[in-house]
Protein backbone atom coordinates (compact mmCIF):
# COMPACT_ATOMS: atom_id res chain seq x y z
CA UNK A 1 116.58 71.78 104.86
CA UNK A 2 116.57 74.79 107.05
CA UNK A 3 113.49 77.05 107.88
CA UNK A 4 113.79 80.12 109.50
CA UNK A 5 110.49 81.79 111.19
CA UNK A 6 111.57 85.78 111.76
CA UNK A 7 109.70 88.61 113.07
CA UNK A 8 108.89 89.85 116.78
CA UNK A 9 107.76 88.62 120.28
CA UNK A 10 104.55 87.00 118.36
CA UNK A 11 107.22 84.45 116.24
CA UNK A 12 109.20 84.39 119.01
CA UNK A 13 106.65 82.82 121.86
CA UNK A 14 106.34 79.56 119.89
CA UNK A 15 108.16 76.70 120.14
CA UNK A 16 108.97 76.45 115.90
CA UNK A 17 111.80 74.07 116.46
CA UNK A 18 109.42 71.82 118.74
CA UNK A 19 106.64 71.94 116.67
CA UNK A 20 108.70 70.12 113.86
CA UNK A 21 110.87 68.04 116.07
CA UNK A 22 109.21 65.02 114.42
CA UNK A 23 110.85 65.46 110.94
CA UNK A 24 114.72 65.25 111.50
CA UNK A 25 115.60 66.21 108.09
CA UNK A 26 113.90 69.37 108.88
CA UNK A 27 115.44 71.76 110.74
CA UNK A 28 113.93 74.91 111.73
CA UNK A 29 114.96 78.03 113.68
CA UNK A 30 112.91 80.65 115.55
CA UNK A 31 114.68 84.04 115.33
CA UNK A 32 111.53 86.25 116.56
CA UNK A 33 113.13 88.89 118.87
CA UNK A 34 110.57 90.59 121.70
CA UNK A 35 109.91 93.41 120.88
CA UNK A 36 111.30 93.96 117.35
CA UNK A 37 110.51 96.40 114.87
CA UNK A 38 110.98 95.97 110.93
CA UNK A 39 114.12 98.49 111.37
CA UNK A 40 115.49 95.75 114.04
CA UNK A 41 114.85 92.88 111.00
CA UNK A 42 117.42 94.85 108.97
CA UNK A 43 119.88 95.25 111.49
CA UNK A 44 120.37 91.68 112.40
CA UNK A 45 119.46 90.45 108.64
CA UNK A 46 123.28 89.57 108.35
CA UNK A 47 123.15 86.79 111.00
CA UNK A 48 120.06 85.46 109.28
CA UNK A 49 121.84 85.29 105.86
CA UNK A 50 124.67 83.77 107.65
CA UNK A 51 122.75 80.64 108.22
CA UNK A 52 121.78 80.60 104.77
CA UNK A 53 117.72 79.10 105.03
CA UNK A 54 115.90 77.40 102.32
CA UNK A 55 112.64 78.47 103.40
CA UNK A 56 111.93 82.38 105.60
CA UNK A 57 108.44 82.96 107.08
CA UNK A 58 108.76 86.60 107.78
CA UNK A 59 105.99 88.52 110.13
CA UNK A 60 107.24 91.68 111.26
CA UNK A 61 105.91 94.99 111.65
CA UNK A 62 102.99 95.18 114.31
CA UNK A 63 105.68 97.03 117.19
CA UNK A 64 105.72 99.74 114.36
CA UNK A 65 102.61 100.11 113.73
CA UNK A 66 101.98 100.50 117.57
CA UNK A 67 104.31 102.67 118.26
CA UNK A 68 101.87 105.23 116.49
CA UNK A 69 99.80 107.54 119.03
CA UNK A 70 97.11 107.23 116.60
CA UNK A 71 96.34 104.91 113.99
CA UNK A 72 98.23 105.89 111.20
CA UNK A 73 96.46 106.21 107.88
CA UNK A 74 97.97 104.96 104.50
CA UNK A 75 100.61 107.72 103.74
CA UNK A 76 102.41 107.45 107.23
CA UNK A 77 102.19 103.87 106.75
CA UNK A 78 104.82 103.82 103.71
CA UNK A 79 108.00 104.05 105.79
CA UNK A 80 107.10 100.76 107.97
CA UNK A 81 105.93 99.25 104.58
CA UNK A 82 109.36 100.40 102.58
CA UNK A 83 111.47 98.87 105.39
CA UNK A 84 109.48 95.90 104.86
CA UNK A 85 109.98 95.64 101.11
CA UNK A 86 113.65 96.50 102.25
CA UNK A 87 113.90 93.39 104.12
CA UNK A 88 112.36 90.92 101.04
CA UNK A 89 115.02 92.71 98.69
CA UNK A 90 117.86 92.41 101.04
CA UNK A 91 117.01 88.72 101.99
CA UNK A 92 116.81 88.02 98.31
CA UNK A 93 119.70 89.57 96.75
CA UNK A 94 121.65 87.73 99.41
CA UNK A 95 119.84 84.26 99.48
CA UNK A 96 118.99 84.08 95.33
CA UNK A 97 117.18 80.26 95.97
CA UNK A 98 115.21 80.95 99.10
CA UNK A 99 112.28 80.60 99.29
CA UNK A 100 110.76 83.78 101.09
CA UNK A 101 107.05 83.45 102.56
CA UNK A 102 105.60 87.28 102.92
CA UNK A 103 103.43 86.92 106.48
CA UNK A 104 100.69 88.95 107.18
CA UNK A 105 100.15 91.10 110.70
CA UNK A 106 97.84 89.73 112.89
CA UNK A 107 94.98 91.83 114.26
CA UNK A 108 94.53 93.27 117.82
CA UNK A 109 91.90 92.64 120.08
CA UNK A 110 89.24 95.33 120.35
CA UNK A 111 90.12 95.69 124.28
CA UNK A 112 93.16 97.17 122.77
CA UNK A 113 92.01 99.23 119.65
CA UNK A 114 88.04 99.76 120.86
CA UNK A 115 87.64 102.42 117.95
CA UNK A 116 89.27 99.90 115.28
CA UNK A 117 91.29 102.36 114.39
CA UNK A 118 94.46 100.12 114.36
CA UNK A 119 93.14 97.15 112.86
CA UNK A 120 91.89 99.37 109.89
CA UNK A 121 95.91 100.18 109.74
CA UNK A 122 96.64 96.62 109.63
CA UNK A 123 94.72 95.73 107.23
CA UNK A 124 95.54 98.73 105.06
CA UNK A 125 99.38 97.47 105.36
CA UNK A 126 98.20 94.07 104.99
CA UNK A 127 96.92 95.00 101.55
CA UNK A 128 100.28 96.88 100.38
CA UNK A 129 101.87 93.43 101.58
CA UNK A 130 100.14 91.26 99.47
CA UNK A 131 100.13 93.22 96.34
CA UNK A 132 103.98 93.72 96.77
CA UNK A 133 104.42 89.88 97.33
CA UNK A 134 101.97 88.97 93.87
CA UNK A 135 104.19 91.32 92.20
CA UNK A 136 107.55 89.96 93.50
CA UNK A 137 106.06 86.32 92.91
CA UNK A 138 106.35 85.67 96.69
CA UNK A 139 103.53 83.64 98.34
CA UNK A 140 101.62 85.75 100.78
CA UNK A 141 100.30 83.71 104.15
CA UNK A 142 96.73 85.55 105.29
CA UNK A 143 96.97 85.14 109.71
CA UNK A 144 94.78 88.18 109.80
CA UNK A 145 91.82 86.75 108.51
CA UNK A 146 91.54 83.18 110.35
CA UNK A 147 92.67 85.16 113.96
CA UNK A 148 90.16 87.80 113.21
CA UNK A 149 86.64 87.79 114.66
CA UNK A 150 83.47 89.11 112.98
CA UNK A 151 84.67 92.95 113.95
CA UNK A 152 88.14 92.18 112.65
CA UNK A 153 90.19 92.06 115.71
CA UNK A 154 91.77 89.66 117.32
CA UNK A 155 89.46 87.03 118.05
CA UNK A 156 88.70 86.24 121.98
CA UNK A 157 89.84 82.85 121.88
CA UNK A 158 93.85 83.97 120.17
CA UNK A 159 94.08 86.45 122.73
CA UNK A 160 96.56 86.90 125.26
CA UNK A 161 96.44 90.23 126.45
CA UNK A 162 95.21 92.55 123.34
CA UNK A 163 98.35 91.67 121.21
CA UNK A 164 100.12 88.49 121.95
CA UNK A 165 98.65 85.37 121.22
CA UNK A 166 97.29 82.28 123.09
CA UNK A 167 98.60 78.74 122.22
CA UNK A 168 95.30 78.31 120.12
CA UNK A 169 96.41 81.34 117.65
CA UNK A 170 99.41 79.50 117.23
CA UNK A 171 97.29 76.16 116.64
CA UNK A 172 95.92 78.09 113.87
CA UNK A 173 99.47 79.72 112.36
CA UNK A 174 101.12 76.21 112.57
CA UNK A 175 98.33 74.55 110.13
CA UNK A 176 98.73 77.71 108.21
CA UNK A 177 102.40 77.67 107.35
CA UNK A 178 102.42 73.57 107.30
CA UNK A 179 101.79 72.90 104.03
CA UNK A 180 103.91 75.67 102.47
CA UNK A 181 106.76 73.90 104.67
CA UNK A 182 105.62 70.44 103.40
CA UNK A 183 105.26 71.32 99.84
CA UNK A 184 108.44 73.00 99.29
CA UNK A 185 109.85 69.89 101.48
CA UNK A 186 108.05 67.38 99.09
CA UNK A 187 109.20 69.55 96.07
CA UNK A 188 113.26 69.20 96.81
């Protein structure tokens, strides 16, 4: 069985292969890419589907969203979250059986978004996420809410530097994803 974790720099700074080098039926591939944008996910979704994965984790979209000067409110949020839905149907159409988690962003710290202007973005595209995956019958993994803190950024203890994440936050994703992994293992 083959899992594929895809997304950005925060995928990509964890060891996903490592962290299931234990179960040898498992394989599992990391293909976060610093720095990548949703747009990026679509240009390099043909060497994904070339691998052809049972099981996708995608998180993607945060380098978007911060590319904004401002945080952007729910209309200029539609591109980043049609690209998105772009990326599911693609993926889908290409890979009928897989089995395609929808990932939530992760908040920022507030050293990096003191008005909590961003975070309210996130979670607005967070929301357009999850009622897109209900309706597509795709389970929807919450990271926003366990990283978050009572002011809904990034909690002190997951934070690297405002964005990026401290081994901890990935402590926390890990035992998130783990039993969708398990379960659709257990299930085959």
């Amino acid at each position: 069985m083959l899992v594929v974790f895809l997304g950005d720099s925060l995928t990509w700074r964890f060891d996903w292969e490592g962290a299931f080098s234990g179960m040898p039926v498992l394989q599992v591939r990391n293909r976060g890419m610093d720095g990548d944008t949703t747009g990026g996910v679509l240009s390099r979704l043909g060497r994904i589907v070339a691998v052809r994965p049972d099981l996708l984790f995608l998180q993607i979209g945060i380098n978007d969203l911060l590319s904004f000067y401002q945080p952007p409110d729910e209309e200029e949020l539609l591109p980043l979250f049609s690209r998105h839905r772009e990326i599911q149907r693609r993926l889908l159409n290409s890979l009928p059986v897989l089995k395609l988690h929808v990932c939530s962003l992760i908040p920022v710290s507030s050293r990096f978004d003191a008005s909590g202007g961003f975070n309210a973005s996130i979670r607005a595209l967070n929301r357009m996420l999850e009622k897109e995956a209900r309706e597509s019958e795709l389970p929807y993994i919450d990271l926003y809410t366990p990283l978050s803190d009572d002011e809904g950024g990034l909690a002190r203890q997951f934070d690297e530097d405002g964005v990026h994440l401290l081994p901890a936050a990935y402590k926390v994703w890990l035992e998130t994803v783990r039993p969708h992994i398990m379960g659709f293992f257990r299930n085959r």
